[in-house]
C-alpha atoms as a PDB file:
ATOM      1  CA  UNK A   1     -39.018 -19.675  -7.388  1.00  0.00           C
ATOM      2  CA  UNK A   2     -37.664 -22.040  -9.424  1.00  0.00           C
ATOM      3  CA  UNK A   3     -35.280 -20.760 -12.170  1.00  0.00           C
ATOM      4  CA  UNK A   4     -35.586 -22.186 -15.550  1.00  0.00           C
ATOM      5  CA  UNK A   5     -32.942 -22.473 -18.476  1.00  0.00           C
ATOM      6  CA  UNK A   6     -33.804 -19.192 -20.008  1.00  0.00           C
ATOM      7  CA  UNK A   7     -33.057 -17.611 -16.531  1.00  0.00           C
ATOM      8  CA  UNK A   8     -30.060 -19.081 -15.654  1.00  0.00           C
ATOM      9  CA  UNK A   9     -29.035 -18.498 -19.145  1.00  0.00           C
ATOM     10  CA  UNK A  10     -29.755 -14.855 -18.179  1.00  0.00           C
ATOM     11  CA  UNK A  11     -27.639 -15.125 -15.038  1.00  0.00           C
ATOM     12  CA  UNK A  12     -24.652 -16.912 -16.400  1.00  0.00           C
ATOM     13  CA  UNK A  13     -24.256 -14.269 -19.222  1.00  0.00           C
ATOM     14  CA  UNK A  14     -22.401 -12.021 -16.076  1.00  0.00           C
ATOM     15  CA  UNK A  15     -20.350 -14.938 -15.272  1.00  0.00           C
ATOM     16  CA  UNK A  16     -16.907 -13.399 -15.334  1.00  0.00           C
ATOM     17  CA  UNK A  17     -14.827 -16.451 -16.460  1.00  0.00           C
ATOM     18  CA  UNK A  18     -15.114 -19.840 -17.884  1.00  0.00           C
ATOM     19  CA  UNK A  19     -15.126 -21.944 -14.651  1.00  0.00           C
ATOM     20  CA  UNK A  20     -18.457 -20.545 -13.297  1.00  0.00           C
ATOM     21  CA  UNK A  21     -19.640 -21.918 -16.873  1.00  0.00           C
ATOM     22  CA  UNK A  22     -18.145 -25.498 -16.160  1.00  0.00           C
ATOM     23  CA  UNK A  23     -19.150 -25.147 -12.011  1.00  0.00           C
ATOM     24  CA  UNK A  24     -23.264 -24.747 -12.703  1.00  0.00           C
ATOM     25  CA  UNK A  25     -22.876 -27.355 -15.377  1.00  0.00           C
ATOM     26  CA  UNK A  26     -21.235 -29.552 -13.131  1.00  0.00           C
ATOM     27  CA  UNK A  27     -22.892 -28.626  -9.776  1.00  0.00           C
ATOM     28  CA  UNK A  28     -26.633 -28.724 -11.334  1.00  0.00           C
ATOM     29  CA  UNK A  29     -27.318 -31.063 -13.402  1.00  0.00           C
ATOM     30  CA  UNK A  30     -30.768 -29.878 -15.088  1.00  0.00           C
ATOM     31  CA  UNK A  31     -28.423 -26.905 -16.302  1.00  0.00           C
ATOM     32  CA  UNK A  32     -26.248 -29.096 -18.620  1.00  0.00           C
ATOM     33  CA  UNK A  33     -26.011 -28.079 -21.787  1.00  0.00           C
ATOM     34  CA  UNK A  34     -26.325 -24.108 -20.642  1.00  0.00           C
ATOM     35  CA  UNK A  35     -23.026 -23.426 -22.921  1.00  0.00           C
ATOM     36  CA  UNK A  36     -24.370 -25.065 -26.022  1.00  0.00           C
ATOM     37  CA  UNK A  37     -27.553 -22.675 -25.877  1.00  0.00           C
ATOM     38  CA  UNK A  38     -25.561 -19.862 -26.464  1.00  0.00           C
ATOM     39  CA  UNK A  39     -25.214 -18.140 -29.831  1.00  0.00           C
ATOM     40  CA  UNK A  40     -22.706 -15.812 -28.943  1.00  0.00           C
ATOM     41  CA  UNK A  41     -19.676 -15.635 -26.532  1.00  0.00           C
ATOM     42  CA  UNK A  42     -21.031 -13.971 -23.311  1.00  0.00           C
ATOM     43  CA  UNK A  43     -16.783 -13.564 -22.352  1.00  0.00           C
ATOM     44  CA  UNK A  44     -13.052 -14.010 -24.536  1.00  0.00           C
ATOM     45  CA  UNK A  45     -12.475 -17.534 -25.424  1.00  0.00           C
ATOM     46  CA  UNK A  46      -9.394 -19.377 -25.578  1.00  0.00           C
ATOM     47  CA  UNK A  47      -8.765 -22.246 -27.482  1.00  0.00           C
ATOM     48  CA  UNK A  48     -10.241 -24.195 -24.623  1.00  0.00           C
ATOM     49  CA  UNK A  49     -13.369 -22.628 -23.760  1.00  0.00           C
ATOM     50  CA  UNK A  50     -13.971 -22.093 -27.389  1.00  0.00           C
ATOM     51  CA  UNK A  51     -14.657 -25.964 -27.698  1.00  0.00           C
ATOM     52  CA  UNK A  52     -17.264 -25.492 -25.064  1.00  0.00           C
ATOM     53  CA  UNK A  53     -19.350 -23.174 -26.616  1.00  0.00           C
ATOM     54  CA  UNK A  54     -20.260 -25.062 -29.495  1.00  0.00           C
ATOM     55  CA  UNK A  55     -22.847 -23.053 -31.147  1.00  0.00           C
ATOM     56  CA  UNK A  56     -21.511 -19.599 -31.468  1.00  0.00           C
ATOM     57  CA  UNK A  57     -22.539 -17.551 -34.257  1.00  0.00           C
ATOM     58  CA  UNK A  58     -22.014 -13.840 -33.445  1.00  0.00           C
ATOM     59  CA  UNK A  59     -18.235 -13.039 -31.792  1.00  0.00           C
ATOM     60  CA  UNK A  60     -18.016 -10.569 -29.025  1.00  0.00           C
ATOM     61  CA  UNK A  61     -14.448  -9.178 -28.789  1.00  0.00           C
ATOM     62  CA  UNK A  62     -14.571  -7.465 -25.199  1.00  0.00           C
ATOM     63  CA  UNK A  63     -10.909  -6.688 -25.476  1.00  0.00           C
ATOM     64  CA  UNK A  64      -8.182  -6.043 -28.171  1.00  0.00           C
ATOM     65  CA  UNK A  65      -6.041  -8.469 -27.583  1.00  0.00           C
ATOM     66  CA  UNK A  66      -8.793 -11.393 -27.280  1.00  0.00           C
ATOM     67  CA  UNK A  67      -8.258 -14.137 -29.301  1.00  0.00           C
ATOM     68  CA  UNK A  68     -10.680 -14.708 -32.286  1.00  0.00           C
ATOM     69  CA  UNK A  69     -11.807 -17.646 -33.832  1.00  0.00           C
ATOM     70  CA  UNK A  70     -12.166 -17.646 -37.696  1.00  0.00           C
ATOM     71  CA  UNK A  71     -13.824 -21.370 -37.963  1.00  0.00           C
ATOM     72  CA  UNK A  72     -16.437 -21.172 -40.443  1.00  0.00           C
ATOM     73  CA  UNK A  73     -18.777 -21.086 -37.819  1.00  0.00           C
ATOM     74  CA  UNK A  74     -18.580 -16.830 -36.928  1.00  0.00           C
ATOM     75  CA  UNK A  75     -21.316 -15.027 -39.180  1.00  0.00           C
ATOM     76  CA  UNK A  76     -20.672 -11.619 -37.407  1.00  0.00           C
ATOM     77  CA  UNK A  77     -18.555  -9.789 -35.341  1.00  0.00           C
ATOM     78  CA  UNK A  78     -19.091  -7.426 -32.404  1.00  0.00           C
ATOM     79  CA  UNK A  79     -16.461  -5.133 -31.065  1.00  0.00           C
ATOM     80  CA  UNK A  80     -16.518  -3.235 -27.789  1.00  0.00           C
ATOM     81  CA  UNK A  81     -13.216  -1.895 -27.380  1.00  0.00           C
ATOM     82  CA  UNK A  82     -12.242   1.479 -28.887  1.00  0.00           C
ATOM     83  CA  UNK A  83     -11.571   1.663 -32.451  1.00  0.00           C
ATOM     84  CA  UNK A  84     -10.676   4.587 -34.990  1.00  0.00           C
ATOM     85  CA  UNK A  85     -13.749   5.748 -37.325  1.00  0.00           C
ATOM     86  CA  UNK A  86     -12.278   4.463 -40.356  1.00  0.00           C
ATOM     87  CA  UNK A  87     -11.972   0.811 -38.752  1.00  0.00           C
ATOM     88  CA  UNK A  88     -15.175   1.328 -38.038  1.00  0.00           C
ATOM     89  CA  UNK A  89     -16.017   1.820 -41.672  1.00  0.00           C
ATOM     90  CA  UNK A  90     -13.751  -1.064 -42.620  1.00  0.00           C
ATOM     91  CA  UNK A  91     -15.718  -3.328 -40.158  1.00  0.00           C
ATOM     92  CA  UNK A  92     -18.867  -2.268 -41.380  1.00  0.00           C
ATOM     93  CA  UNK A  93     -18.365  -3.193 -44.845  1.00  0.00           C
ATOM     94  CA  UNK A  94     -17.536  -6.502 -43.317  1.00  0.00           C
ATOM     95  CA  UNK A  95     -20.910  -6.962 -42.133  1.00  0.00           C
ATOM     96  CA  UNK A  96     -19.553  -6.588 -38.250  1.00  0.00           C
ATOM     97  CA  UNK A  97     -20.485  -4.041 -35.692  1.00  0.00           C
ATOM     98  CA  UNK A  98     -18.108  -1.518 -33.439  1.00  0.00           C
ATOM     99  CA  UNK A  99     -19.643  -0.117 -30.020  1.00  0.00           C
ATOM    100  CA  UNK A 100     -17.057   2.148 -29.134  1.00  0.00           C
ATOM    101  CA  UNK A 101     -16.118   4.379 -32.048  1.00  0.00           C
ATOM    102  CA  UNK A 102     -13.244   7.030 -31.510  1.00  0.00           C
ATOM    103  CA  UNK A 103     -13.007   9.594 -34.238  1.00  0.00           C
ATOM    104  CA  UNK A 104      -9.274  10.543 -34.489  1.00  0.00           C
ATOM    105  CA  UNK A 105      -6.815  13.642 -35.868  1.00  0.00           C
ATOM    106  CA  UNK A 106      -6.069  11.070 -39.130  1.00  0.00           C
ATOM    107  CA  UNK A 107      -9.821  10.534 -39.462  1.00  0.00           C
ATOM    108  CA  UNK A 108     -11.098  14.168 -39.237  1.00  0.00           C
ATOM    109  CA  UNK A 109      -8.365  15.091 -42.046  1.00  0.00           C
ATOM    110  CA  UNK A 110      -9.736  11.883 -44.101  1.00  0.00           C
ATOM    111  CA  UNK A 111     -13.279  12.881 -43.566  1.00  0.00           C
ATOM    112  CA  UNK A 112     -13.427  16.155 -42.429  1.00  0.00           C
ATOM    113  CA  UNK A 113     -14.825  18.307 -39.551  1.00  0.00           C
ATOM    114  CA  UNK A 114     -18.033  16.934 -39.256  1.00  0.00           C
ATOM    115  CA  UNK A 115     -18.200  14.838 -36.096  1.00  0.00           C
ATOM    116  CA  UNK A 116     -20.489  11.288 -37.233  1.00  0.00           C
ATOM    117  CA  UNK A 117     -23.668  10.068 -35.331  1.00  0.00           C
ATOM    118  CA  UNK A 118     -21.704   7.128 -34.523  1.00  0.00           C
ATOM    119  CA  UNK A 119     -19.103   8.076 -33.177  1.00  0.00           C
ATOM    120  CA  UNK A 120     -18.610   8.047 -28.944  1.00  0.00           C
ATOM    121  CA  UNK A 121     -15.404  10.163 -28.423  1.00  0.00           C
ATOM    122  CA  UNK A 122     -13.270  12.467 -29.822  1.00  0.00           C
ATOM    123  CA  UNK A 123      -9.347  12.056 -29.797  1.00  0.00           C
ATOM    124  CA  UNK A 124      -6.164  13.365 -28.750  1.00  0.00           C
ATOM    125  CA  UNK A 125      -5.579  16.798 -30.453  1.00  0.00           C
ATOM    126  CA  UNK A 126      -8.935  15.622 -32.812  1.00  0.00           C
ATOM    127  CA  UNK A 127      -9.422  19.133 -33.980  1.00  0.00           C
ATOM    128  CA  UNK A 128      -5.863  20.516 -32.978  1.00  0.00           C
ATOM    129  CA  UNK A 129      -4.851  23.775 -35.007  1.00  0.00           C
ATOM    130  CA  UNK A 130      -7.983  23.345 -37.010  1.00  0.00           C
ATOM    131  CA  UNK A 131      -7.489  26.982 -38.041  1.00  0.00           C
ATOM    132  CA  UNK A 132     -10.333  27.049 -40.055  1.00  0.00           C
ATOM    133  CA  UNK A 133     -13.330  25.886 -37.969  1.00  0.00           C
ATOM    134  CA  UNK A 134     -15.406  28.756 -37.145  1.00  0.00           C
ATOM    135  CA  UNK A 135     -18.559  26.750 -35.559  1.00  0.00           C
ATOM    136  CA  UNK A 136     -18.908  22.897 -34.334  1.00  0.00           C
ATOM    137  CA  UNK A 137     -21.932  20.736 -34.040  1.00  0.00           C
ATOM    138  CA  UNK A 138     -20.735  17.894 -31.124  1.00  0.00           C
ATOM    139  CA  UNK A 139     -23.344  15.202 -31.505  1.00  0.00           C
ATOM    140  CA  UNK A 140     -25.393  13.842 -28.131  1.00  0.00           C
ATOM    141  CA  UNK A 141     -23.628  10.703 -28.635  1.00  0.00           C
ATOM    142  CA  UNK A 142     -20.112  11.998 -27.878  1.00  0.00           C
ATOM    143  CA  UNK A 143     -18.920  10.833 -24.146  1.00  0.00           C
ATOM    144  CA  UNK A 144     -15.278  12.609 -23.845  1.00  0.00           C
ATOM    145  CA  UNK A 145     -12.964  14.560 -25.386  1.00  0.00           C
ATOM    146  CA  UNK A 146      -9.481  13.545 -25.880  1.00  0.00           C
ATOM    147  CA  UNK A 147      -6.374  16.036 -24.301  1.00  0.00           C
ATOM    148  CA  UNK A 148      -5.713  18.992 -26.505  1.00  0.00           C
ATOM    149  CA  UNK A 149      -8.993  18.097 -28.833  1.00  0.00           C
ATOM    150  CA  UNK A 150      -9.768  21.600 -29.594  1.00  0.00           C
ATOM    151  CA  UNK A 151      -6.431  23.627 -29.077  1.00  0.00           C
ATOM    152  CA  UNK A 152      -5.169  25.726 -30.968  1.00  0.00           C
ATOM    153  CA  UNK A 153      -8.580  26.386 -33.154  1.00  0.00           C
ATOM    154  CA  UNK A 154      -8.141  30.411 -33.429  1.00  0.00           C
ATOM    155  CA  UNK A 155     -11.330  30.930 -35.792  1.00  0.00           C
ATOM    156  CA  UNK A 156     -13.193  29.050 -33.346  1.00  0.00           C
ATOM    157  CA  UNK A 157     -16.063  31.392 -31.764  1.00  0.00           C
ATOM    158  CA  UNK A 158     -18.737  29.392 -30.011  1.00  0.00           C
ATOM    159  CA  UNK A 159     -19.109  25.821 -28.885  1.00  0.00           C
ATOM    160  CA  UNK A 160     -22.308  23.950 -27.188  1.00  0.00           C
ATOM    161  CA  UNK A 161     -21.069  20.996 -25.079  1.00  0.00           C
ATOM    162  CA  UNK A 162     -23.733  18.242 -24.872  1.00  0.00           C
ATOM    163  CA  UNK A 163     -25.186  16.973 -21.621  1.00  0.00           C
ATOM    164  CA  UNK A 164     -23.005  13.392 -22.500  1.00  0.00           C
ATOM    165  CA  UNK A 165     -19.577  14.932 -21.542  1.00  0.00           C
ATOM    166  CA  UNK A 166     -18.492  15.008 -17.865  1.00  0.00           C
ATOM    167  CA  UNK A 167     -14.903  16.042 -18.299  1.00  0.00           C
ATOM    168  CA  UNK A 168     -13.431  19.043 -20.086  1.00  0.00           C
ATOM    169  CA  UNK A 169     -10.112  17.639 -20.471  1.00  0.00           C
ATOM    170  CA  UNK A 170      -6.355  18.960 -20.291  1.00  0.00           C
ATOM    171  CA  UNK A 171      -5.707  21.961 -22.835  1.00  0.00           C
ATOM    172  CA  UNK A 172      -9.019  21.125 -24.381  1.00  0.00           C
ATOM    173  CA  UNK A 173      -9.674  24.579 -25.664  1.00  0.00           C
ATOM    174  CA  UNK A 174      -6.328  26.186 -24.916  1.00  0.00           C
ATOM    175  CA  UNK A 175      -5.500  29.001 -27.148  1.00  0.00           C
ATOM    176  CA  UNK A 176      -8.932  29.506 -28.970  1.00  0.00           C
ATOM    177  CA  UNK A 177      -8.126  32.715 -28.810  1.00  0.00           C
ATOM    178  CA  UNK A 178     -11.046  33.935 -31.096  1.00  0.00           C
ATOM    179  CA  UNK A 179     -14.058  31.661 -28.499  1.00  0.00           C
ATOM    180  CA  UNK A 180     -16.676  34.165 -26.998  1.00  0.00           C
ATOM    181  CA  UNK A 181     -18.894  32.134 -25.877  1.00  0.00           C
ATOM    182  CA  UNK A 182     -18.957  28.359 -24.219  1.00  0.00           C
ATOM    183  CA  UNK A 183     -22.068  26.802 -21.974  1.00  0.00           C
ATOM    184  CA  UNK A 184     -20.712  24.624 -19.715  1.00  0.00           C
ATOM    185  CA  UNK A 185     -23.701  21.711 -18.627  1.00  0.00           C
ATOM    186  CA  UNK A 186     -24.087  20.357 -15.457  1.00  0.00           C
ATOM    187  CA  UNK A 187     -22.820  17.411 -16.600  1.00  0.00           C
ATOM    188  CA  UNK A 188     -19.587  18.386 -16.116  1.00  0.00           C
ATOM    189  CA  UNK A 189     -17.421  17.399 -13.001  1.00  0.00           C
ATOM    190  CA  UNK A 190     -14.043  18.137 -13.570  1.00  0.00           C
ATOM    191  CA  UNK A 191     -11.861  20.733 -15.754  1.00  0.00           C
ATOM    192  CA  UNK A 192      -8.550  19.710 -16.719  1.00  0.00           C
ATOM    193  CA  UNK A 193      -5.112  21.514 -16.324  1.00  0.00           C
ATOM    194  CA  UNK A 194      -5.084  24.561 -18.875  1.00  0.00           C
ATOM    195  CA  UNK A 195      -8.322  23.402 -20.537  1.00  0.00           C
ATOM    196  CA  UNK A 196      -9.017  27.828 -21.028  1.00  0.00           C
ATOM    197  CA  UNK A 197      -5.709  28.960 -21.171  1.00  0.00           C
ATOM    198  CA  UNK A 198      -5.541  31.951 -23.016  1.00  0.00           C
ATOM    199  CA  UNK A 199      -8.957  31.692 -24.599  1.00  0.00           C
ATOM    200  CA  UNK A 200      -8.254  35.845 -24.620  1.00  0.00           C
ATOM    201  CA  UNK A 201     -11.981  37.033 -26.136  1.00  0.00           C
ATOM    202  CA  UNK A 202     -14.056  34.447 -24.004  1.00  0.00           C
ATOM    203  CA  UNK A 203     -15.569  37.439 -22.163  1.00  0.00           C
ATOM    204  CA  UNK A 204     -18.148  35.090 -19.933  1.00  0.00           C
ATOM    205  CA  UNK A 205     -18.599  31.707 -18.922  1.00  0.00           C
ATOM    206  CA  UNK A 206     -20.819  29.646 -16.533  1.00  0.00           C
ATOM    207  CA  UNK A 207     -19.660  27.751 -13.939  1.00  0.00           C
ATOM    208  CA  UNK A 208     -22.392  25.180 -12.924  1.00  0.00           C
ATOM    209  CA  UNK A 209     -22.441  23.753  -9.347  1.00  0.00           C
ATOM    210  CA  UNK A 210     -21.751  20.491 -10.413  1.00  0.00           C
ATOM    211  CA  UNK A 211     -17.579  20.982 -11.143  1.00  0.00           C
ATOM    212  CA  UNK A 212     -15.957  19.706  -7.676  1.00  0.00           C
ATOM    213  CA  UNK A 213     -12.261  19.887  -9.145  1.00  0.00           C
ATOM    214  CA  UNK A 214     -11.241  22.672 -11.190  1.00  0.00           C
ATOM    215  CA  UNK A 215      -7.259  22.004 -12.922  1.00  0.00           C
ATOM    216  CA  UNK A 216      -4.347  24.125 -13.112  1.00  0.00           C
ATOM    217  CA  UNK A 217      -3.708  26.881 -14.774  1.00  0.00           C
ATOM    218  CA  UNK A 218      -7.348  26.279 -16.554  1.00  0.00           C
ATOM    219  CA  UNK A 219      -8.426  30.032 -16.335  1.00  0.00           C
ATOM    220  CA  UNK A 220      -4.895  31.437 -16.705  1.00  0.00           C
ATOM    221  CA  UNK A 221      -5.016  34.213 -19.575  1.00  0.00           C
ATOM    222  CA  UNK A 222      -8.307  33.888 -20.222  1.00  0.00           C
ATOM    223  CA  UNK A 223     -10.304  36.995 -21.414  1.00  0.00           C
ATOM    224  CA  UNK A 224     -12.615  36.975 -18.263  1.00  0.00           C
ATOM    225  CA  UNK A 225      -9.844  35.902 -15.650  1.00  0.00           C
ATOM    226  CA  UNK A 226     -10.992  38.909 -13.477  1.00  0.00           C
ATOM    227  CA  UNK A 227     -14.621  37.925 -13.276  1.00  0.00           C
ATOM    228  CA  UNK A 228     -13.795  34.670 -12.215  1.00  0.00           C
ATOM    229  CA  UNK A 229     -11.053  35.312  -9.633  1.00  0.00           C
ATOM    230  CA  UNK A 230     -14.307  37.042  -7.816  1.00  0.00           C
ATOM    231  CA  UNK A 231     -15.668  33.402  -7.162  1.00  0.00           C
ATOM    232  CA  UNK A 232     -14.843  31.914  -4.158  1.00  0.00           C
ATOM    233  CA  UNK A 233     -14.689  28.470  -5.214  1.00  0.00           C
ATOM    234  CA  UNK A 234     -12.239  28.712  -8.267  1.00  0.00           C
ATOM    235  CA  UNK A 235      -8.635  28.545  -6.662  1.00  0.00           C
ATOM    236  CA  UNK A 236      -6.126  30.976  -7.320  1.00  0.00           C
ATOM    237  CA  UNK A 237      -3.991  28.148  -9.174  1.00  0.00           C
ATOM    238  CA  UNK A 238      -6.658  28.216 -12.112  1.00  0.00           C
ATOM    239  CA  UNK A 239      -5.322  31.649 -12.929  1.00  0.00           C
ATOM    240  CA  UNK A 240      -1.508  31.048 -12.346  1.00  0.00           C
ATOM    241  CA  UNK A 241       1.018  31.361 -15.237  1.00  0.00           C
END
């Protein structure tokens, strides 16, 4: 099969740096020109590589430290790296888009306790000491949940973790002392140090098959401590103090 310049194009956007660019120009010479087809970046620039790809319209920034090129040439950003929600918003305005939207403490006090459709993860203490929050709707699009993000949340009585999470982080619902009820999907793989501790009315919880590592201390005071030292594959560290 012979590949043609919409192929290789294809290929050479998982090229991993700029000399694999330069080496299929070089090395075939039908391919020439593969760099000036693009319309976006496929990797970071440098002032070098920039002058390669000539006709660049849409900016990828992969990373945030990569350097970006304000020429008069950029109609539109893209960024992939993590940023707050209200960058996002900021961003948006600007006509560019963010992949990887983190919704922080300092944004859920600016915009409250509903969690956006667009946002991918939830911060470090997001919801800490939210002593107010009763019930929480955690969109599908939510991947993880920062250390600490619900701690401390003693009105808190039920939860429903989406299928999208695979980690219950460290302290993650430490002292909801008010939580009754929490379904824990099979998604999940892995609960963090303390992640229960002292949830004191959580009466019941399921523990799917699919957690291989449970963390310290993540049972310890919890309100159904007894029921769980009963099965054999929590260890006895979950429940020390």
């Amino acid at each position: 099969m012979k590949l043609g310049y919409n192929e290789i194009m294809i290929t050479s956007m998982y090229f991993n740096d700029i000399k694999d660019f330069i080496n299929l120009e070089i090395g075939i010479k039908r391919f020439q020109g593969n760099m000036e087809r693009f319309h976006f970046n496929p990797i970071p620039l440098n002032k070098y590589s920039r002058k390669l790809f000539t006709n660049i319209e849409t900016f990828h920034i992969y990373n945030e430290y990569d350097k970006i090129f304000d020429d008069g040439k950029i109609f539109k950003k893209i960024i992939w790296y993590k940023v707050e929600y209200w960058r996002y918003l900021f961003e948006k305005k600007q006509g560019n888009i963010c992949k990887n939207i983190e919704y922080t403490k300092e944004d859920r006090k600016s915009y409250g306790n509903t969690i956006p459709s667009e946002v991918k993860s939830l911060g470090y203490e997001c919801f800490d000491e939210c002593k107010s929050l009763i019930s929480i709707n955690i969109p599908t699009s939510i991947k993880s949940f920062g250390d600490r993000c619900f701690s401390e949340c003693i009105s808190l009585k039920s939860i429903n973790i989406p299928s999208s999470v695979s980690f219950i982080r460290y302290g993650c619902f430490s002292g909801c002392t008010s939580l009754t009820s929490i379904n824990i999907p099979s998604s999940i793989t892995k609960l963090g140090n303390c992640c229960f501790k002292e949830c004191l009315s959580l009466k019941s919880i399921n523990i799917p098959s699919s957690i291989t590592k449970f963390g310290r201390r993540c049972f310890c005071g919890c309100g159904c401590e007894e029921e769980l030292k009963k099965n054999e594959r929590i260890p006895r560290n979950c429940f020390n103090k």
